[in-house]
C-alpha atoms as a PDB file:
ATOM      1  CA  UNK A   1     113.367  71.994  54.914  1.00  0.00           C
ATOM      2  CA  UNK A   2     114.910  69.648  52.495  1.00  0.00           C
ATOM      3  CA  UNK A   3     115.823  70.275  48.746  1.00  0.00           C
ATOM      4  CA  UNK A   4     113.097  70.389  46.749  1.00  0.00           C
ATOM      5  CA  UNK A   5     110.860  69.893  49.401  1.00  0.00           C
ATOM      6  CA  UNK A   6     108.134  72.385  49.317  1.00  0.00           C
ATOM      7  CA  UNK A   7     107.491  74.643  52.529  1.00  0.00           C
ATOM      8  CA  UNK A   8     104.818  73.416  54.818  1.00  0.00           C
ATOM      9  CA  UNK A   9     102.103  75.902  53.924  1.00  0.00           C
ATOM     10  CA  UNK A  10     101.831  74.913  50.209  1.00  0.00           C
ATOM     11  CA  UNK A  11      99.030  72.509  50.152  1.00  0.00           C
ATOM     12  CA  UNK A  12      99.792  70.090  47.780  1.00  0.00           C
ATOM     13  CA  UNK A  13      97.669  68.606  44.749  1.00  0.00           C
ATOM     14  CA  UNK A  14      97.077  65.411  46.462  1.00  0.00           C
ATOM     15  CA  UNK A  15      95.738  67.041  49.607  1.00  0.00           C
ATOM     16  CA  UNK A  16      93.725  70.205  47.781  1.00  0.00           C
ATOM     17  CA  UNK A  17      92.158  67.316  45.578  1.00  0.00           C
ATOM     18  CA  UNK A  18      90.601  66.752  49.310  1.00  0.00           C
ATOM     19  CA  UNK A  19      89.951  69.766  50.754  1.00  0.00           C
ATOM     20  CA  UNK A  20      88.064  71.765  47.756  1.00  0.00           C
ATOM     21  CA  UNK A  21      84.958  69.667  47.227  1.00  0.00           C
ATOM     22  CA  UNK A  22      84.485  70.247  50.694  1.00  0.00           C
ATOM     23  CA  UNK A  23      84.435  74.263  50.195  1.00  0.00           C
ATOM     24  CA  UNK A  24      81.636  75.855  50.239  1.00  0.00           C
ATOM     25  CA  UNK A  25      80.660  78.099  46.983  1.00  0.00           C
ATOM     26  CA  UNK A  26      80.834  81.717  46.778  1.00  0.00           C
ATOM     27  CA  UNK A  27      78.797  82.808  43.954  1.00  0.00           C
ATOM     28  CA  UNK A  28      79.848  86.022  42.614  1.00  0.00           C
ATOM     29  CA  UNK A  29      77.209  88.933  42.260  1.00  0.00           C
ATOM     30  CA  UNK A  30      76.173  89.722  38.599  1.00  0.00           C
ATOM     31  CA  UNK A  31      75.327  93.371  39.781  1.00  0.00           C
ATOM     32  CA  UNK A  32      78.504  95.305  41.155  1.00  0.00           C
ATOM     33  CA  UNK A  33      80.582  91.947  41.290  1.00  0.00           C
ATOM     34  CA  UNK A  34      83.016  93.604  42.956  1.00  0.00           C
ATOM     35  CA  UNK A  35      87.121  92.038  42.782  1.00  0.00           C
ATOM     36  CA  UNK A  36      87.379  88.629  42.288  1.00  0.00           C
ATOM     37  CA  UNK A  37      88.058  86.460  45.046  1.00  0.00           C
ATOM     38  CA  UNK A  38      91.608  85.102  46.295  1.00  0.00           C
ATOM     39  CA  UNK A  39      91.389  81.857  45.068  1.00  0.00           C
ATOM     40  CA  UNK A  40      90.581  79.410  47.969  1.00  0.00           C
ATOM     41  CA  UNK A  41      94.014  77.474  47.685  1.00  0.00           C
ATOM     42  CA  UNK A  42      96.140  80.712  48.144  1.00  0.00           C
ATOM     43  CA  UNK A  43      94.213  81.495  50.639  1.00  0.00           C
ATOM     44  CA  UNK A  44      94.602  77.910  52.265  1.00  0.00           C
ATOM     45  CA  UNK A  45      98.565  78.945  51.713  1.00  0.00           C
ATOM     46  CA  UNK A  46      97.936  81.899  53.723  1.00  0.00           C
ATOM     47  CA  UNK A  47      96.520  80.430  56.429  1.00  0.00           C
ATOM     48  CA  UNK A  48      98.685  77.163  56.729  1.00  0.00           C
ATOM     49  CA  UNK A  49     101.915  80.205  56.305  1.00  0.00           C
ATOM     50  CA  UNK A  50     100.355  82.152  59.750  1.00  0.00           C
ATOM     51  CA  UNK A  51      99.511  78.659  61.474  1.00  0.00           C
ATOM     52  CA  UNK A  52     103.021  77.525  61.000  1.00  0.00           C
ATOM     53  CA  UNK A  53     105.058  80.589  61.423  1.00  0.00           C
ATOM     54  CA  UNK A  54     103.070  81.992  64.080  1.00  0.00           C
ATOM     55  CA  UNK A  55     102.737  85.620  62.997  1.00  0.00           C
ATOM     56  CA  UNK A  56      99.792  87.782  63.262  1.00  0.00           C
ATOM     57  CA  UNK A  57      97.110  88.133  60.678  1.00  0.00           C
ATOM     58  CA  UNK A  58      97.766  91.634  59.888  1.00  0.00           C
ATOM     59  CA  UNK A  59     101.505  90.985  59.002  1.00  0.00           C
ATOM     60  CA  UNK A  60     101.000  87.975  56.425  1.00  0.00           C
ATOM     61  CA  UNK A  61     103.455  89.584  53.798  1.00  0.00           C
ATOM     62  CA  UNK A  62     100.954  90.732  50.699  1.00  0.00           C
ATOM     63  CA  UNK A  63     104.037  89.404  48.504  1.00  0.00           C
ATOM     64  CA  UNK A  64     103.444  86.071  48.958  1.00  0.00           C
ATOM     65  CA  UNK A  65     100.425  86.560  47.091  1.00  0.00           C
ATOM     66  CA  UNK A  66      97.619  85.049  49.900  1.00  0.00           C
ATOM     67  CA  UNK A  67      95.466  87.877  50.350  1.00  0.00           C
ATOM     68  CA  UNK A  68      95.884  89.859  52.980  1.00  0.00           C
ATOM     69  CA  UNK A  69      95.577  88.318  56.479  1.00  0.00           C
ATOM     70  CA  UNK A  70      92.169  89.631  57.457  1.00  0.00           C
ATOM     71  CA  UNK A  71      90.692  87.914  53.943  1.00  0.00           C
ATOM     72  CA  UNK A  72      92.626  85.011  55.321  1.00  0.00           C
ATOM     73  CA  UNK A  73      91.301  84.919  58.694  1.00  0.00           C
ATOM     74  CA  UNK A  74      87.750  85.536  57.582  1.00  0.00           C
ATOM     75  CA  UNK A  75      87.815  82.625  55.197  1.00  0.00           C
ATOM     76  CA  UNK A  76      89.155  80.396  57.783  1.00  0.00           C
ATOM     77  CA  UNK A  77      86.352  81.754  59.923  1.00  0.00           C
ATOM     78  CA  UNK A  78      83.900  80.814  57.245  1.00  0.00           C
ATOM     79  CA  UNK A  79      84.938  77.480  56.723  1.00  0.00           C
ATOM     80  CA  UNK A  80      85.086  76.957  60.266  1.00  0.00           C
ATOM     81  CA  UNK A  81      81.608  77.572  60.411  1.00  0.00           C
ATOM     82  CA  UNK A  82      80.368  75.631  56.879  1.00  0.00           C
ATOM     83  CA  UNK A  83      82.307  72.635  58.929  1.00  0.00           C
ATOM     84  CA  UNK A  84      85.332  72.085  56.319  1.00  0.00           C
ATOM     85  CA  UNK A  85      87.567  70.223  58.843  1.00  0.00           C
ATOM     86  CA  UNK A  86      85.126  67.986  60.810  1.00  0.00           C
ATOM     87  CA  UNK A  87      84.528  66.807  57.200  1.00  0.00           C
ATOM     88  CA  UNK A  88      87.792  66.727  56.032  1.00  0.00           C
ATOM     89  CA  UNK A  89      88.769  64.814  59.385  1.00  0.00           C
ATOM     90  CA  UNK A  90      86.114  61.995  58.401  1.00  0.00           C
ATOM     91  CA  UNK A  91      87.086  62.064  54.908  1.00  0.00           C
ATOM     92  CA  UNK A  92      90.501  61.380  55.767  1.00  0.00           C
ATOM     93  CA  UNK A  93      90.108  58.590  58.271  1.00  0.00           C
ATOM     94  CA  UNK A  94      87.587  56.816  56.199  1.00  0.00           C
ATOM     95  CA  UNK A  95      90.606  57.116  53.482  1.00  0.00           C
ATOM     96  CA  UNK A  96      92.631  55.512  56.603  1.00  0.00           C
ATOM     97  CA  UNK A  97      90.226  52.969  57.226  1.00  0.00           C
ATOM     98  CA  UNK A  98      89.963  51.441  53.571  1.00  0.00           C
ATOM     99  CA  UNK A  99      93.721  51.284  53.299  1.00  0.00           C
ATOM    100  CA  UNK A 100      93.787  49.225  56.393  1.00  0.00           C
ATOM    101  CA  UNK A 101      96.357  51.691  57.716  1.00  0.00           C
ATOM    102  CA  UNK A 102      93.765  52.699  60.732  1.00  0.00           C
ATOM    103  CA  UNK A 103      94.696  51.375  64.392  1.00  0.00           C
ATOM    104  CA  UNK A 104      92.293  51.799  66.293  1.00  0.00           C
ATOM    105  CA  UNK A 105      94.184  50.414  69.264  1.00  0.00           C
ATOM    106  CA  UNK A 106      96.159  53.936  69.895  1.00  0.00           C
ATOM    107  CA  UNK A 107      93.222  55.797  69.839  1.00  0.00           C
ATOM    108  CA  UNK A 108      92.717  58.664  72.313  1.00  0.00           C
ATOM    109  CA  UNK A 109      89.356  60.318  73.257  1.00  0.00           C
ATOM    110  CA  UNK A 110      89.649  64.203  74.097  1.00  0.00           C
ATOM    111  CA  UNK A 111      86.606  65.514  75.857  1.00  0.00           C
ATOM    112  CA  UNK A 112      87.066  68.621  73.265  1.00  0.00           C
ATOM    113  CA  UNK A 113      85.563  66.581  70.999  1.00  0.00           C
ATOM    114  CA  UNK A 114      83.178  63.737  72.592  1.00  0.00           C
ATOM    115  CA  UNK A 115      80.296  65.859  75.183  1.00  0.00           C
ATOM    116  CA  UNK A 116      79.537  64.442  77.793  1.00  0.00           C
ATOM    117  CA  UNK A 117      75.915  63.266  78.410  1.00  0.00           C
ATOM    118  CA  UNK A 118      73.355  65.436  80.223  1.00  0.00           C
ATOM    119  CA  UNK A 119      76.777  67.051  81.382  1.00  0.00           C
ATOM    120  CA  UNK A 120      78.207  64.299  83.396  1.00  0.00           C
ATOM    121  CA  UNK A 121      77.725  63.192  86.959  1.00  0.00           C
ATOM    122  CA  UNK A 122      76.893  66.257  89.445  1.00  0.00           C
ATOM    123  CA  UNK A 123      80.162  66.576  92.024  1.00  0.00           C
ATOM    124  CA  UNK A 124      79.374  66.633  95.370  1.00  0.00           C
ATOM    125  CA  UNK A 125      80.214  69.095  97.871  1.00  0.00           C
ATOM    126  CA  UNK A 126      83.759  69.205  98.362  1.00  0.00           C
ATOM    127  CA  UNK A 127      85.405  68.098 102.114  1.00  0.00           C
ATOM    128  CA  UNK A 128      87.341  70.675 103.837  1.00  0.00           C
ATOM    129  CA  UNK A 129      90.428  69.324 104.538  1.00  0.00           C
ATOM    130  CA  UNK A 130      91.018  71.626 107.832  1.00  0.00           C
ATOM    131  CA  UNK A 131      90.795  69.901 111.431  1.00  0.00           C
ATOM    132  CA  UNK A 132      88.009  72.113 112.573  1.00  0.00           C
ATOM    133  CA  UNK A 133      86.549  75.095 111.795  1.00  0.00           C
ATOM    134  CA  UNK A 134      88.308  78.566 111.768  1.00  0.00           C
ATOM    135  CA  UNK A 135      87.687  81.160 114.771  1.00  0.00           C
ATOM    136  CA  UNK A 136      85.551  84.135 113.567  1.00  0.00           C
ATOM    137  CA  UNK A 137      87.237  87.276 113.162  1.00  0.00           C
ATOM    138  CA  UNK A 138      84.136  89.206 113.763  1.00  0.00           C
ATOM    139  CA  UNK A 139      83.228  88.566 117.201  1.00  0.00           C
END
């Protein structure tokens, strides 16, 4: 990491002006609100900081001030589900598209992400590749 360059996991102001339309809204509870939330961008922080350095949920360090890595994971999980990054993703290339800095040419399709139609073509029955058949071993 360079000077003043800001670890990867800090999402930056550009990028969270992005990401936290896209949230979806917790209201609190007027009866037995509970404690407030993490804030979604520490959170984000938290996330991005087990992504990158590969540690387990459990041991996110609570002095980083992310939440804890289970409030972490179950956000992610959550905006997994509300469909954050799908939109994100199309937010983002759209952005790409209007600056003209989208080439199209070096696309790649990943089957991940495009399903197949009524599941493909049906394979056939695959050739044995021996010269005849084996001799029974129960005879």
């Amino acid at each position: 990491m360079r000077r003043g360059q800001s670890p990867p996991w800090i999402v930056s102001d550009d990028l969270w002006e992005r990401i936290e339309p896209l949230l979806p809204v917790v209201p609190r509870r007027p009866r037995n609100p509970g404690r407030k939330r993490v804030p979604d961008r520490q959170v984000l922080c938290g996330v991005l900081f087990v992504l990158h350095t590969g540690i387990q949920w459990e041991f996110l360090p609570q002095e980083l001030g992310f939440g804890s890595g289970m409030t972490c994971w179950r956000r992610l999980r959550d905006w997994n589900e509300a469909g954050v990054w799908s939109r994100l993703h199309e937010v983002l290339l759209a952005e790409l598209h209007v600056a003209g800095r989208l080439d199209r040419d070096r696309a790649v399709i990943d089957t991940s992400h495009v399903r197949a139609a009524r599941r493909g073509p049906k394979a056939g029955r695959a050739r044995s590749t021996a010269p005849g058949r084996a001799p029974s071993t129960t005879s």
